[in-house]
Protein backbone atom coordinates (compact mmCIF):
# COMPACT_ATOMS: atom_id res chain seq x y z
CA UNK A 1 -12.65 6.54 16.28
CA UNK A 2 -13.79 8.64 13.21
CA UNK A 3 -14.93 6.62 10.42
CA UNK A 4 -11.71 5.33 8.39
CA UNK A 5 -13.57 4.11 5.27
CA UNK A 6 -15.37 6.17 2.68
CA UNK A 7 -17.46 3.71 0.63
CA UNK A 8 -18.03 5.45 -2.90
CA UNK A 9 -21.05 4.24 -5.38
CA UNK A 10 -18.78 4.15 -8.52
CA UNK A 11 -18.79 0.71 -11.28
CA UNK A 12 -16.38 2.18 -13.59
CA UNK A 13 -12.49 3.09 -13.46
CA UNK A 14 -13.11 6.28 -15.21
CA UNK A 15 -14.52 9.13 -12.55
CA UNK A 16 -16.62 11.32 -14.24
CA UNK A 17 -17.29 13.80 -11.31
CA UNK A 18 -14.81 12.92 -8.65
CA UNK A 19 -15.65 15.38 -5.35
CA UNK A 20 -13.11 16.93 -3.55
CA UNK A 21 -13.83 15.82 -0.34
CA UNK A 22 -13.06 12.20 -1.57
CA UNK A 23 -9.75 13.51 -2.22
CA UNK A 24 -8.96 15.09 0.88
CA UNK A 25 -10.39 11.98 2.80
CA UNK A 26 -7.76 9.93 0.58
CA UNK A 27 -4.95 12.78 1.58
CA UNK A 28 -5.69 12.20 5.13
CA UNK A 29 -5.45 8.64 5.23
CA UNK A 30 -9.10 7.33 5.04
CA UNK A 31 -9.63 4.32 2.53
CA UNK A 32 -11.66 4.73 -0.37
CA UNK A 33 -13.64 1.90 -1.00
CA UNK A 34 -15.87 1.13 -3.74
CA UNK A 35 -17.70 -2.23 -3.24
CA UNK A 36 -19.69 -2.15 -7.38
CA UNK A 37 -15.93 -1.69 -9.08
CA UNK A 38 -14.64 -5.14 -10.17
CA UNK A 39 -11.33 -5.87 -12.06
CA UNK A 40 -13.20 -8.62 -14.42
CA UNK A 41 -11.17 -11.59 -15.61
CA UNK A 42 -11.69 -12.93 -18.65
CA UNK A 43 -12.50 -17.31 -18.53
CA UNK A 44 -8.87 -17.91 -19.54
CA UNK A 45 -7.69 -15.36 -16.80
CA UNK A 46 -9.56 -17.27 -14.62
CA UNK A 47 -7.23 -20.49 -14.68
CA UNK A 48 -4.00 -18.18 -13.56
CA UNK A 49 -6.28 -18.26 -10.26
CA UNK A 50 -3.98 -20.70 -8.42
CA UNK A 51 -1.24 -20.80 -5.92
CA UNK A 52 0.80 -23.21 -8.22
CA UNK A 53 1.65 -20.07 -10.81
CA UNK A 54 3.95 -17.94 -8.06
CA UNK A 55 7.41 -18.91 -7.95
CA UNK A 56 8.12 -20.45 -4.02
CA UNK A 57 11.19 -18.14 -3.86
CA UNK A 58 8.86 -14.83 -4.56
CA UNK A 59 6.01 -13.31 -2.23
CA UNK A 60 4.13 -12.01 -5.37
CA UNK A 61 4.13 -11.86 -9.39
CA UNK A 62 5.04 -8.61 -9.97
CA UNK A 63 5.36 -7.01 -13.70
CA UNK A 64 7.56 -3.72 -13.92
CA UNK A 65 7.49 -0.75 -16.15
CA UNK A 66 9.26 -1.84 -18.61
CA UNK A 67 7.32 -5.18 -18.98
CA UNK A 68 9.33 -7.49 -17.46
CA UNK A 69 7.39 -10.45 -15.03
CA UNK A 70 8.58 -12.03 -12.39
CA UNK A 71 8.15 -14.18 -9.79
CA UNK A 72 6.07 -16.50 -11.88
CA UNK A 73 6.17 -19.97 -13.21
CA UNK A 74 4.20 -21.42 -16.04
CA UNK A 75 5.00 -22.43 -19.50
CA UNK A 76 5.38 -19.30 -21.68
CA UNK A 77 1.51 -18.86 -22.49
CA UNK A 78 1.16 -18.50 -19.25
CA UNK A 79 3.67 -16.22 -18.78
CA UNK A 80 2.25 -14.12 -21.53
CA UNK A 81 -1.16 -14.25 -20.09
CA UNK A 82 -0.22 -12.95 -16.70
CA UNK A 83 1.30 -10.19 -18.09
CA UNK A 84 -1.78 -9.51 -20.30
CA UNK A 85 -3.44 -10.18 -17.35
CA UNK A 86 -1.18 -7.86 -15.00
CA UNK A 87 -0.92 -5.26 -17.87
CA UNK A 88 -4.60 -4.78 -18.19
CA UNK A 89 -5.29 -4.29 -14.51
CA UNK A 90 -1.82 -1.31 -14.24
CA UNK A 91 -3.86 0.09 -16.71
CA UNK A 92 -7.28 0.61 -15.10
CA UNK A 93 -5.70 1.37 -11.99
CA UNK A 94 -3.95 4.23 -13.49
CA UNK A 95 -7.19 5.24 -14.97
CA UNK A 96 -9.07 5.24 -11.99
CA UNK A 97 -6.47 7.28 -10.20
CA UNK A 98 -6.00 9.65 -13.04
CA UNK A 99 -9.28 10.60 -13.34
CA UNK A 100 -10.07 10.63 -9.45
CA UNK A 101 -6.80 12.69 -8.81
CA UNK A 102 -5.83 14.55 -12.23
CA UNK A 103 -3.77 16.67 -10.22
CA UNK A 104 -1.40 13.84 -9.27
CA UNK A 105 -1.62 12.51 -13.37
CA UNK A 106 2.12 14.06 -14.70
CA UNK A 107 3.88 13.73 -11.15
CA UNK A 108 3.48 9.74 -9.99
CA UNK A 109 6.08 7.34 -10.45
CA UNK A 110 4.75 4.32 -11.31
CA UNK A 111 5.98 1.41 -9.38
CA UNK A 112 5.85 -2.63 -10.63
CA UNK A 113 2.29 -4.34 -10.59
CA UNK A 114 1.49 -7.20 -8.53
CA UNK A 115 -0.94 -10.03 -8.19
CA UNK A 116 -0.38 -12.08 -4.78
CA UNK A 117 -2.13 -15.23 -5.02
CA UNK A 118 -1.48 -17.14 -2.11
CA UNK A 119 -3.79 -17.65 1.06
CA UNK A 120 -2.51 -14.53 3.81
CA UNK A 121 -3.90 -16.39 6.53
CA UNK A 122 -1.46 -18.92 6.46
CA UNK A 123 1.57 -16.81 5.56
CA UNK A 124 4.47 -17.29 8.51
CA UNK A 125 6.84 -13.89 8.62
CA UNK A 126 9.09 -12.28 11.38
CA UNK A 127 7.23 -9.62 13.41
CA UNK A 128 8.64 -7.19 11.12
CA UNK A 129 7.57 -8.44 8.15
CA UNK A 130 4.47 -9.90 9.36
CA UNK A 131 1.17 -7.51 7.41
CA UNK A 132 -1.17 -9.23 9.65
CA UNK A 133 -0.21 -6.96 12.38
CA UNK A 134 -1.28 -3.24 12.15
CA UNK A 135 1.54 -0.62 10.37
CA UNK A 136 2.11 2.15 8.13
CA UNK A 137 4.84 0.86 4.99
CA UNK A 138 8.24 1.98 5.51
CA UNK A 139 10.80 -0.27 3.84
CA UNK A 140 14.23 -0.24 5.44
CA UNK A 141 16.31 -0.25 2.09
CA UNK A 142 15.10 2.20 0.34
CA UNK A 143 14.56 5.63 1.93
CA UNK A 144 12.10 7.81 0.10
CA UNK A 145 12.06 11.50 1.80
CA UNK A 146 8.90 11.95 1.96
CA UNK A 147 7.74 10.27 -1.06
CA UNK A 148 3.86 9.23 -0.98
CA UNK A 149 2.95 5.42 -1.20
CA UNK A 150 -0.65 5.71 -3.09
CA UNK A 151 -1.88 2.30 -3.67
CA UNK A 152 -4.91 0.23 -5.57
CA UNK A 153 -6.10 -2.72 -4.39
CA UNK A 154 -8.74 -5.25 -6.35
CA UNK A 155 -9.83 -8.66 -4.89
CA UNK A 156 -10.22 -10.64 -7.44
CA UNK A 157 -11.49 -14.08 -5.53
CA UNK A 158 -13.33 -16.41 -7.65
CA UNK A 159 -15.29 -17.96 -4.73
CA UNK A 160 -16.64 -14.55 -3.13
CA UNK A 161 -14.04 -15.11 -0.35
CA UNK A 162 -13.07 -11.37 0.85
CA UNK A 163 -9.72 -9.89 2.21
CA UNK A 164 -10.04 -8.76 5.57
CA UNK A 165 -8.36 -5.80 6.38
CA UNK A 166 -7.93 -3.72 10.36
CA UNK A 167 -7.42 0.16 9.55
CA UNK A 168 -6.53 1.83 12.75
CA UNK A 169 -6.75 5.26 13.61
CA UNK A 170 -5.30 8.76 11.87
CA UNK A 171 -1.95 9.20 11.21
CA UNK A 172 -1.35 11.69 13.36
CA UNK A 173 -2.82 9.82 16.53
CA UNK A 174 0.05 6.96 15.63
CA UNK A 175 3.12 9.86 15.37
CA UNK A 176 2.08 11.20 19.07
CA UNK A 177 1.53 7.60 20.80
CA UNK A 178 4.50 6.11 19.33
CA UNK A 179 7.10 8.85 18.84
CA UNK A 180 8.10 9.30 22.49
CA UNK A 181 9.51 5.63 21.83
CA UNK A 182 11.45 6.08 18.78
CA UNK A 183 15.22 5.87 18.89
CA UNK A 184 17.02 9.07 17.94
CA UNK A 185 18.65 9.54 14.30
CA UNK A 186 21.76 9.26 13.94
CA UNK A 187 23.32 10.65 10.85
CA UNK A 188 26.50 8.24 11.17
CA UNK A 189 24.90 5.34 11.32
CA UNK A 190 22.62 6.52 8.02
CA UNK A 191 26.76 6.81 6.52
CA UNK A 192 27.56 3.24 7.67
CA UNK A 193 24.40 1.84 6.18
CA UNK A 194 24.68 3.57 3.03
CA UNK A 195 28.16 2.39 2.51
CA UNK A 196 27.31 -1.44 3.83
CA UNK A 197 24.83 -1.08 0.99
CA UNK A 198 22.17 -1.84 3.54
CA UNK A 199 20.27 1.36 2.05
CA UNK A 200 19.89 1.87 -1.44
CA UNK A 201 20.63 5.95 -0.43
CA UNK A 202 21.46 8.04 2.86
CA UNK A 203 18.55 7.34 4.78
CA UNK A 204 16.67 10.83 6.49
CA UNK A 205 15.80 11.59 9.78
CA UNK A 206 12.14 11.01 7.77
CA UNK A 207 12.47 7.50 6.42
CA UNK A 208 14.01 6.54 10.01
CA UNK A 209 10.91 8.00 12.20
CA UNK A 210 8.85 6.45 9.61
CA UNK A 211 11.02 2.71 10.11
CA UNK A 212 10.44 3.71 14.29
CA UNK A 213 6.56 3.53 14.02
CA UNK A 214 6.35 0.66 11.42
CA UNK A 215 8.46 -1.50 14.04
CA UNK A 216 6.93 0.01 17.09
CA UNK A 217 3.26 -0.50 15.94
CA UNK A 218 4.43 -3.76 14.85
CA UNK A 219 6.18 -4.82 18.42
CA UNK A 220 3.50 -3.24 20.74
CA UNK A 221 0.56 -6.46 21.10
CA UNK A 222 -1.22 -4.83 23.07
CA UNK A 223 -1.93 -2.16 20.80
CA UNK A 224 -2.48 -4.60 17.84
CA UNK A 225 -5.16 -6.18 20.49
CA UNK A 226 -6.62 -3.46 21.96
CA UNK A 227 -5.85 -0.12 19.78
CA UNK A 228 -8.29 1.81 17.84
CA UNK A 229 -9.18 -0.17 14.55
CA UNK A 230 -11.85 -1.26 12.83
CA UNK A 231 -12.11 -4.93 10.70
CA UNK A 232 -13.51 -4.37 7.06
CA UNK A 233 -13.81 -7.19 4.69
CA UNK A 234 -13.17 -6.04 1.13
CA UNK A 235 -15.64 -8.00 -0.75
CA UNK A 236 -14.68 -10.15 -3.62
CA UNK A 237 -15.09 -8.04 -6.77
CA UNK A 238 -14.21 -4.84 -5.09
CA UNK A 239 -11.59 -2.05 -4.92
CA UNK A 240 -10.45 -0.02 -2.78
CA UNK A 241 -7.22 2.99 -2.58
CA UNK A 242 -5.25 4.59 0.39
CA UNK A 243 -1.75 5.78 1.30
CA UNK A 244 -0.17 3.07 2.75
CA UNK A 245 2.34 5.08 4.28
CA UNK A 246 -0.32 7.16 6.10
CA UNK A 247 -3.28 4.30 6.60
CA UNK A 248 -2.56 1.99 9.72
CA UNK A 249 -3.79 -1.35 8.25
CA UNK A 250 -3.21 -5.51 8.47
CA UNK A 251 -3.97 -7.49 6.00
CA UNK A 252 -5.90 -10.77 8.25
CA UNK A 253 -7.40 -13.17 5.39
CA UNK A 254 -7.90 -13.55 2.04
CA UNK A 255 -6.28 -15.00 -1.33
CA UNK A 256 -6.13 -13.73 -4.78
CA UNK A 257 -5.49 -9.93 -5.48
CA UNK A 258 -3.68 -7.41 -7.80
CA UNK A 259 -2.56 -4.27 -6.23
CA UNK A 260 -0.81 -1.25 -8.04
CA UNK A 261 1.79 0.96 -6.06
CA UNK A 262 2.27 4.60 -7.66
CA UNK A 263 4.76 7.67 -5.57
CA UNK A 264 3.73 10.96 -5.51
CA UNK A 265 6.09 13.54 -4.05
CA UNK A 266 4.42 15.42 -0.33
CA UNK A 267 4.71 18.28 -2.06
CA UNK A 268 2.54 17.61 -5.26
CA UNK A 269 -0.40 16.46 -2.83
CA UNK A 270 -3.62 18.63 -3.09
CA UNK A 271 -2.99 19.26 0.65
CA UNK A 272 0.93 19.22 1.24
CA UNK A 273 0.45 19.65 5.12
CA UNK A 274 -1.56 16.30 5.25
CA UNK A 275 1.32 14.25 4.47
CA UNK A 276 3.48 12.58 7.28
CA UNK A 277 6.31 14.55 6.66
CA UNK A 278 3.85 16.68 7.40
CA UNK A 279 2.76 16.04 10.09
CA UNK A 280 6.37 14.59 11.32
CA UNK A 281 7.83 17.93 10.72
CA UNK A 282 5.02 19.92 12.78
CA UNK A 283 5.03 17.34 15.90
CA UNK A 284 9.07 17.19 15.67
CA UNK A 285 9.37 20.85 14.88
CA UNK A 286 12.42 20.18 12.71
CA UNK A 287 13.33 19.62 9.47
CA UNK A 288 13.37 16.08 8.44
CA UNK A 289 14.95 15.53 4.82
């Protein structure tokens, strides 16, 4: 399997010479990974470090544009630190990405901020929702057409304890092995979802393929055994970007991490045809959205 993970000699969130090919590596779903760039906590940071601070009802503390947290408990200086905390980390990832990818600077959306402190490895989910098994993100309520999922990862584990990842193989490779199994669209039963407020909007012929091989990759065991992947343990003090729309990956072990999500529209990619619609829309030969 060609190499999935770029590993890029960078210590700071500001890239002062980013090279194209680290772009088009990103655009065709490799990982970036950069092992010397560390979100650093500050000592008082360093006591929000515990289970105990997430709400039980809520996978993750999450703070949105506007501010807001949630999904956190704590008496209100705690509350204010996370979001200091949260706030400071949206900000370097936006920097890093920015500078890395100024093309992409005035179209992202930016998307709420999370850090997910509790152990994965002990996580229990239904197959669908279970990350320890191999997927691209597709998220059955909200239908996207298209839109790209770019996100930034930084272990922040204050016992050197890294989050292991499997990345599996190109994009592509997933569309042809899995589409032959995919259930056809049905633009009636995209009505009858958007009207049972199941989806937020009409959901595409796109966002269902894209729903097909989440579940599909998700189902088949034997290919979360035996199909092409790699394990890579993130190290603690380490970041690391992909699409995770486009990346085949399962989250195995680990505890302690923020992530930022940002959406980029297909088209606004430096290489458009590397997308999935993409690459949907060539292997389909149809129009999609």
């Amino acid at each position: 399997m060609e190499q999935q993970i770029l590993n890029l000699d960078c210590a700071n969130w500001h890239i002062d010479s980013p090279d194209r090919s680290w772009i088009a590596a990103l655009e065709s779903g490799k990982v970036l990974y950069f092992p010397r760039l560390a979100f650093v906590l500050t000592q008082d940071e360093r006591q929000l470090l515990t289970p105990s601070i997430l709400d039980p009802n809520s996978r993750n503390v999450s703070l949105n544009a506007d501010g807001e947290l949630k999904g956190a408990l704590g008496d209100p200086a705690q509350r204010v630190a996370l979001a200091t905390m949260v706030g400071r980390f949206r900000a370097q990832a936006r920097q890093l990405i920015a500078s890395l990818l100024p093309a992409y600077s005035d179209v992202v959306r930016l998307a709420p901020t999370s850090y997910r402190p509790m152990q994965v490895a002990s996580r229990t989910q239904s197959w669908r929702a279970d990350d320890k098994r191999l997927h691209v993100d597709a998220f059955p309520s909200r239908p996207n057409y298209g839109e790209r999922i770019l996100r930034v990862f930084a272990n922040v584990n204050p016992d050197g304890v890294p989050r292991v990842w499997r990345v599996g193989e190109s994009f592509e490779d997933v569309a042809k092995r899995f589409l032959p199994r995919v259930k056809a669209y049905s633009r009636w039963q995209a009505h009858i979802l958007k009207a049972l407020h199941v989806t937020k909007s009409l959901r595409s012929e796109y966002d269902h393929l894209m729903l097909q091989l989440h579940d599909n990759m998700k189902s088949d065991l034997a290919y979360q055994a035996d199909g092409p992947q790699v394990t890579m343990p993130f190290a603690a003090g380490s970041v690391w970007v992909c699409f995770s729309d486009q990346t085949p990956h399962a989250v195995m072990s680990g505890q302690y991490m923020m992530e930022q999500t940002l959406h980029l529209p297909a088209a606004k990619q430096y290489d458009a045809s590397a997308s999935p619609l993409a690459i949907l829309t060539k292997l389909t030969g149809r129009s999609l959205i």
